[in-house]
N, C-alpha and C. Protein backbone atom coordinates (compact mmCIF):
# COMPACT_ATOMS: atom_id res chain seq x y z
N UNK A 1 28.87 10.18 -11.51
CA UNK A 1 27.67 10.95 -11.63
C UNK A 1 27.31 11.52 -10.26
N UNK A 2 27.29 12.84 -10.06
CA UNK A 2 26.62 13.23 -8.77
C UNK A 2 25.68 13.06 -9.09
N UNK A 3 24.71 12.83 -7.34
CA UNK A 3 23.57 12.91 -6.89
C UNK A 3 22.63 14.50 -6.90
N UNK A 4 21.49 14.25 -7.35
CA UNK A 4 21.13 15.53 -7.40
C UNK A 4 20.02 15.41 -6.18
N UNK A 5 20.14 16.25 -5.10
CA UNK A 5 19.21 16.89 -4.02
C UNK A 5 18.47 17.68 -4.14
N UNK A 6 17.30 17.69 -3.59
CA UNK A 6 16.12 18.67 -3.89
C UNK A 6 16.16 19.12 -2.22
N UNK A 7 15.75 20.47 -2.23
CA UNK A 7 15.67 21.29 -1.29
C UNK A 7 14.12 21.61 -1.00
N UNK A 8 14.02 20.25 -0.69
CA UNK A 8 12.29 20.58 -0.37
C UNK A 8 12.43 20.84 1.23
N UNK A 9 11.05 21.26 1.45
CA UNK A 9 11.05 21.71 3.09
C UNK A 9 10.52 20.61 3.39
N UNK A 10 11.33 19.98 4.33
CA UNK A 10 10.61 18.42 5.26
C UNK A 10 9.53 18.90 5.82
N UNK A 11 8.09 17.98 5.89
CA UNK A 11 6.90 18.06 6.85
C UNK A 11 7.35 17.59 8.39
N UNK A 12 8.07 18.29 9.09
CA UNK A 12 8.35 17.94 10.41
C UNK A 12 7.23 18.12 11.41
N UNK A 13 6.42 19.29 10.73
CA UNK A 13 5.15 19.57 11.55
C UNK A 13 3.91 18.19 11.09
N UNK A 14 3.80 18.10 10.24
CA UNK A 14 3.14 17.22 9.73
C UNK A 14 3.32 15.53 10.84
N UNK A 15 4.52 15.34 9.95
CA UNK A 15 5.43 14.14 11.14
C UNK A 15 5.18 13.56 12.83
N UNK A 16 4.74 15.46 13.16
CA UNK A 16 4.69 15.16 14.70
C UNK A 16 3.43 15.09 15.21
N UNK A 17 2.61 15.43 13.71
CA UNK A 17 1.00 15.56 14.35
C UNK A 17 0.25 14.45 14.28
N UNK A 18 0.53 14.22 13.35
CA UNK A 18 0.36 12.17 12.76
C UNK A 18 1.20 11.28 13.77
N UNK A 19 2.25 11.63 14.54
CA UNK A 19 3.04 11.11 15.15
C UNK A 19 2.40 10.40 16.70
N UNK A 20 1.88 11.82 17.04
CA UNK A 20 1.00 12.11 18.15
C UNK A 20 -0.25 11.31 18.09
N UNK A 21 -0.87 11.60 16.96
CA UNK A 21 -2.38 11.23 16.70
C UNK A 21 -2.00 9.67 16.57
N UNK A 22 -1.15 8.90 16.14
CA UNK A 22 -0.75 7.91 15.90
C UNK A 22 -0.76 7.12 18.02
N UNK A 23 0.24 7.58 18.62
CA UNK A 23 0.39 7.33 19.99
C UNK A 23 -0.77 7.27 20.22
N UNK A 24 -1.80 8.53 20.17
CA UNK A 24 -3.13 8.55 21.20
C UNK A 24 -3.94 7.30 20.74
N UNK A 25 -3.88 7.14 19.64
CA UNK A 25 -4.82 5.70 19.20
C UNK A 25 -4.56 4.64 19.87
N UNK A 26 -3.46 4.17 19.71
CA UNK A 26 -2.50 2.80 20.23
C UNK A 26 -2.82 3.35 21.68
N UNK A 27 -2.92 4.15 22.23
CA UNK A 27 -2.68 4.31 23.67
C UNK A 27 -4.46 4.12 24.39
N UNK A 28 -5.18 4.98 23.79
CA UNK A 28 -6.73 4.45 23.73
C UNK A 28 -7.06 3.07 23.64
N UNK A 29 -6.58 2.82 22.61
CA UNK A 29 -6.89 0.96 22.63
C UNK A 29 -6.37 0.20 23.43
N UNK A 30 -5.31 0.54 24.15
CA UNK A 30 -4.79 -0.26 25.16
C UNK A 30 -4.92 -0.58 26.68
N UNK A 31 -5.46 0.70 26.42
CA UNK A 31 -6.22 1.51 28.29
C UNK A 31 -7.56 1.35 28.46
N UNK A 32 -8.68 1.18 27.19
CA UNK A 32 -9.54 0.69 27.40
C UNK A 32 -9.90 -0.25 26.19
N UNK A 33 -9.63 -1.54 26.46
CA UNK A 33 -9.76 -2.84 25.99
C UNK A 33 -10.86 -3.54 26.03
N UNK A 34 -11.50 -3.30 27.14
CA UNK A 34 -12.82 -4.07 27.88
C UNK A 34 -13.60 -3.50 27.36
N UNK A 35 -13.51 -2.11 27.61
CA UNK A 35 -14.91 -1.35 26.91
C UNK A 35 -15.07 -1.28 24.97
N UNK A 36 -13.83 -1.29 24.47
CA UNK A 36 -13.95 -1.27 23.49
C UNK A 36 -14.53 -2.83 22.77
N UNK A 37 -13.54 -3.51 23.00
CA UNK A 37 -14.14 -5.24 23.03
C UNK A 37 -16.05 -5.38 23.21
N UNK A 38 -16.07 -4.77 24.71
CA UNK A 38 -17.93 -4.38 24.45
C UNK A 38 -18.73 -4.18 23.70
N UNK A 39 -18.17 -2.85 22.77
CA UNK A 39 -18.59 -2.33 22.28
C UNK A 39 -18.97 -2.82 20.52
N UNK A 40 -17.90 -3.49 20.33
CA UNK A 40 -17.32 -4.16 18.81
C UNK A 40 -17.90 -5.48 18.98
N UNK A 41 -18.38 -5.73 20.33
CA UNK A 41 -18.94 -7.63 20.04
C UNK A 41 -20.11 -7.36 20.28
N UNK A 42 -21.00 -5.89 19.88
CA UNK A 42 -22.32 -6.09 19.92
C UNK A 42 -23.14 -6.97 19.19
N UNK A 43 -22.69 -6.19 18.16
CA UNK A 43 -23.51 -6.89 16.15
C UNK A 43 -24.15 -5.49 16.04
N UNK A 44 -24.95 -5.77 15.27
CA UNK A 44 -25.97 -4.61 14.30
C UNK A 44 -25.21 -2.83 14.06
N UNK A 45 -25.48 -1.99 14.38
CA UNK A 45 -24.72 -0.96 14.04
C UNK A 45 -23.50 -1.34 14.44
N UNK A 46 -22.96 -1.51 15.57
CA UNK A 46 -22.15 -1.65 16.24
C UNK A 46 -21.23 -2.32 15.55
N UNK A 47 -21.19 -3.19 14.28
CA UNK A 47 -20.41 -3.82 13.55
C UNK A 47 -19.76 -2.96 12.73
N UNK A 48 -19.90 -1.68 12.79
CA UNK A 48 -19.33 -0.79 11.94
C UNK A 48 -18.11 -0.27 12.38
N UNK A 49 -18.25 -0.21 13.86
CA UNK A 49 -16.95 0.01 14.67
C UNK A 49 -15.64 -0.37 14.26
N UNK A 50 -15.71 -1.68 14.15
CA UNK A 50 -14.37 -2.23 14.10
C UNK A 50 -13.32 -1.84 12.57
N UNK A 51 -14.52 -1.26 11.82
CA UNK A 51 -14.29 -1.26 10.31
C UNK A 51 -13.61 0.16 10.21
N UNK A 52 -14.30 1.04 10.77
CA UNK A 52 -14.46 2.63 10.89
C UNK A 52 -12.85 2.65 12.01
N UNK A 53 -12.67 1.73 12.30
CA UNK A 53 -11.30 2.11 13.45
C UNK A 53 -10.34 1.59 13.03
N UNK A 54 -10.37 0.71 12.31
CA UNK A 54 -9.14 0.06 11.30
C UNK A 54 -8.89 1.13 10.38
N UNK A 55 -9.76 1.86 9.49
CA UNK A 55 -9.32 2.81 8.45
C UNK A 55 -8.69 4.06 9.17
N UNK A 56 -9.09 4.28 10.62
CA UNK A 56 -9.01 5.62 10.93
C UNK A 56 -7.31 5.20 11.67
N UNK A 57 -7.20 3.95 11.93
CA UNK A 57 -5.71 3.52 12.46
C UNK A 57 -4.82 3.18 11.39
N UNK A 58 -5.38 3.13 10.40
CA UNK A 58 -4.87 2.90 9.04
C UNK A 58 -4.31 4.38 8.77
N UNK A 59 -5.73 5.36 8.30
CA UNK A 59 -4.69 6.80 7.76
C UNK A 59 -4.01 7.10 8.77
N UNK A 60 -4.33 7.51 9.89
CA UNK A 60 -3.35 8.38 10.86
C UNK A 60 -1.83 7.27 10.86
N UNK A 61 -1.83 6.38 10.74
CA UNK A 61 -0.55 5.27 11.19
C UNK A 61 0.50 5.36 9.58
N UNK A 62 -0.27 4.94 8.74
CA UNK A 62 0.41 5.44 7.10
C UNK A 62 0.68 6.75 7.31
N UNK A 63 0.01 7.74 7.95
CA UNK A 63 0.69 9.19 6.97
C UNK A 63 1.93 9.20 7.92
N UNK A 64 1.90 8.49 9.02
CA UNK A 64 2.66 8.75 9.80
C UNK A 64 4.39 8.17 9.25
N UNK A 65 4.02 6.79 9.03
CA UNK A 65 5.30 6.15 8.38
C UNK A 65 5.20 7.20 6.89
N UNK A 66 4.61 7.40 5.97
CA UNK A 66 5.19 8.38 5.42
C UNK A 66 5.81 9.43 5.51
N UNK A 67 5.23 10.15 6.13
CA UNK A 67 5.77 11.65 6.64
C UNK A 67 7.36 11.52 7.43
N UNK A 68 7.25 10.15 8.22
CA UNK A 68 8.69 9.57 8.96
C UNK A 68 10.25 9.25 7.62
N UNK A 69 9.65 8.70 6.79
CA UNK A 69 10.39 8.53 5.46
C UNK A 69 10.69 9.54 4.92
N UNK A 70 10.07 9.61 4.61
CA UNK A 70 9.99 11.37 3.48
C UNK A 70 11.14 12.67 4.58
N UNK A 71 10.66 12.74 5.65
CA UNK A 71 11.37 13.38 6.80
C UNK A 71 13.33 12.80 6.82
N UNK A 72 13.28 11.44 6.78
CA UNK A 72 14.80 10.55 6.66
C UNK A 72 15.15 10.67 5.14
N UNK A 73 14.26 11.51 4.28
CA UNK A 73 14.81 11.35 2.93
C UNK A 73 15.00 10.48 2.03
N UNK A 74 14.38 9.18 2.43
CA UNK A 74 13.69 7.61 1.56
C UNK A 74 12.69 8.46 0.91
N UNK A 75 12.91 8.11 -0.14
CA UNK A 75 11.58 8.48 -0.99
C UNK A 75 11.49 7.48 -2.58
N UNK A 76 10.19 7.23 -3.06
CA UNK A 76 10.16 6.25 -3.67
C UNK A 76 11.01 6.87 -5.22
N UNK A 77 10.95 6.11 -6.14
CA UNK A 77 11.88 6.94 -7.31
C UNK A 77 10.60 6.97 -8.26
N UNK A 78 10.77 8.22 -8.56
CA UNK A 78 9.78 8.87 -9.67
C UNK A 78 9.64 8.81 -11.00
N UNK A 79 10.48 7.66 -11.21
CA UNK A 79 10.86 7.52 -12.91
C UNK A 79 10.06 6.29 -12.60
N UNK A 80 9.47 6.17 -13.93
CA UNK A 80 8.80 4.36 -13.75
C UNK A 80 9.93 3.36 -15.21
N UNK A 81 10.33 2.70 -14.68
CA UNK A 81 10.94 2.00 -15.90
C UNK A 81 10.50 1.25 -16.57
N UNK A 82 10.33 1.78 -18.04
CA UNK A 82 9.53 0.92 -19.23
C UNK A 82 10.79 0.24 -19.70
N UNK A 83 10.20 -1.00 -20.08
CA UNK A 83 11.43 -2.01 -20.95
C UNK A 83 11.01 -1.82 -21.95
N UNK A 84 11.75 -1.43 -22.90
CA UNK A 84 11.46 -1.38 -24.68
C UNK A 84 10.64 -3.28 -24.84
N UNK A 85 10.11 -2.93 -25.52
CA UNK A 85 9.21 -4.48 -26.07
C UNK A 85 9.80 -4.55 -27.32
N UNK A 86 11.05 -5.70 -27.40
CA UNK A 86 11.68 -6.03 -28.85
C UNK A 86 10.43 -7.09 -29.43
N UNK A 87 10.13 -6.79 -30.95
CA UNK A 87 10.02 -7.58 -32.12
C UNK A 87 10.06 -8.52 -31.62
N UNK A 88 9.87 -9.81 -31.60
CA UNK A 88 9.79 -10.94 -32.28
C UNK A 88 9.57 -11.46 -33.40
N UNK A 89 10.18 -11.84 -34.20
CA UNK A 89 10.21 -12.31 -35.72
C UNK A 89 10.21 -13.97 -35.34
N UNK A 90 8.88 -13.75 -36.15
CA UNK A 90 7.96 -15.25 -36.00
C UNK A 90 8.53 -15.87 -36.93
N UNK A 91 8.40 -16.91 -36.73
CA UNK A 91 8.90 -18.03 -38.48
C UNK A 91 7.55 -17.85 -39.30
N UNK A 92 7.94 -18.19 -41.01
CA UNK A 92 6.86 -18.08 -41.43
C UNK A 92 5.87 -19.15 -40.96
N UNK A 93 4.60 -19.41 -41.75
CA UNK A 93 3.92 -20.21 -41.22
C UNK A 93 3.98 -21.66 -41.80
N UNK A 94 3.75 -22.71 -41.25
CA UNK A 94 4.34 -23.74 -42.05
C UNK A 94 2.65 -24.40 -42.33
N UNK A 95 2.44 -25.34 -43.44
CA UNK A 95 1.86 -25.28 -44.37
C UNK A 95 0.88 -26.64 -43.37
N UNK A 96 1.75 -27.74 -42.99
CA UNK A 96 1.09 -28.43 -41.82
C UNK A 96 2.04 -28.73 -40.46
N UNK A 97 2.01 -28.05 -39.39
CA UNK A 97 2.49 -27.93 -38.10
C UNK A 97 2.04 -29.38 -37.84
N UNK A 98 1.09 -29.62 -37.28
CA UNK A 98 1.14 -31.27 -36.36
C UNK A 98 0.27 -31.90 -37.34
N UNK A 99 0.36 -33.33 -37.48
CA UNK A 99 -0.71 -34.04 -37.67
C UNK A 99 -2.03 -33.91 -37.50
N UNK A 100 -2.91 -33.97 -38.24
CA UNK A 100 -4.52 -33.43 -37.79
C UNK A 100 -4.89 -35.05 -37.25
N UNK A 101 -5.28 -34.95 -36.05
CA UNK A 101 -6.31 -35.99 -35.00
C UNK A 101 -7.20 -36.39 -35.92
N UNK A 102 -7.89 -37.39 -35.82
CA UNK A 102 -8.66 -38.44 -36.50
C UNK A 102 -9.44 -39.36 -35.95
N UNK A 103 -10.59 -39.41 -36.28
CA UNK A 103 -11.25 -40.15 -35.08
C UNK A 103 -11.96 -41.10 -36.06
N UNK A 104 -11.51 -42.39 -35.55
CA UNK A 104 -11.83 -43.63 -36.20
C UNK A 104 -12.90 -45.01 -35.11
N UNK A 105 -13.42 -44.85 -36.30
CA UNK A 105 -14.57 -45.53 -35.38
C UNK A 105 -14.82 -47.06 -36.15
């Protein structure tokens, strides 16, 4: 069976902008540590920081490993595989299955 290829246009621009934006984060957080640490061990608004910089290191860092994949031509497979659900053929029902419990006093 050949492989069938799609001739999509790779996001290379995409790749390098997320790529970039990806570096400047990691590179910000690393160069200023003290001040940021400051800033995140206030409390009250300031607790929002840490939340608001995880998501924002989150998208830029994901689109990035995506766009990196997708770019190497890994890509997830687009078919979802259903398993047929066979029948089961029950026995009929039997008239007394277990002993009925009894409570003797």
């Amino acid at each position: 069976m050949a492989a069938v290829y799609s001739k999509k246009k790779k996001p290379f621009g995409k790749l390098v902008v997320f790529g970039i934006g990806s570096t400047i984060l990691y590179a910000l957080v690393l160069s200023y540590q003290g001040l940021i640490t400051a800033y995140f061990t206030r409390g009250a608004v300031y607790a929002t920081l840490p939340i608001a910089s995880a998501f924002a290191f989150s998208f830029v860092h994901g689109n990035f490993t995506s766009y990196f994949w997708t770019v190497l031509g890994i890509e997830a497979n687009q078919k979802s595989i259903v398993k047929p659900r066979l029948e089961v053929e029950r026995p009929a029902k039997r008239e007394r299955s277990q002993p009925q419990p009894r409570l003797r006093a």
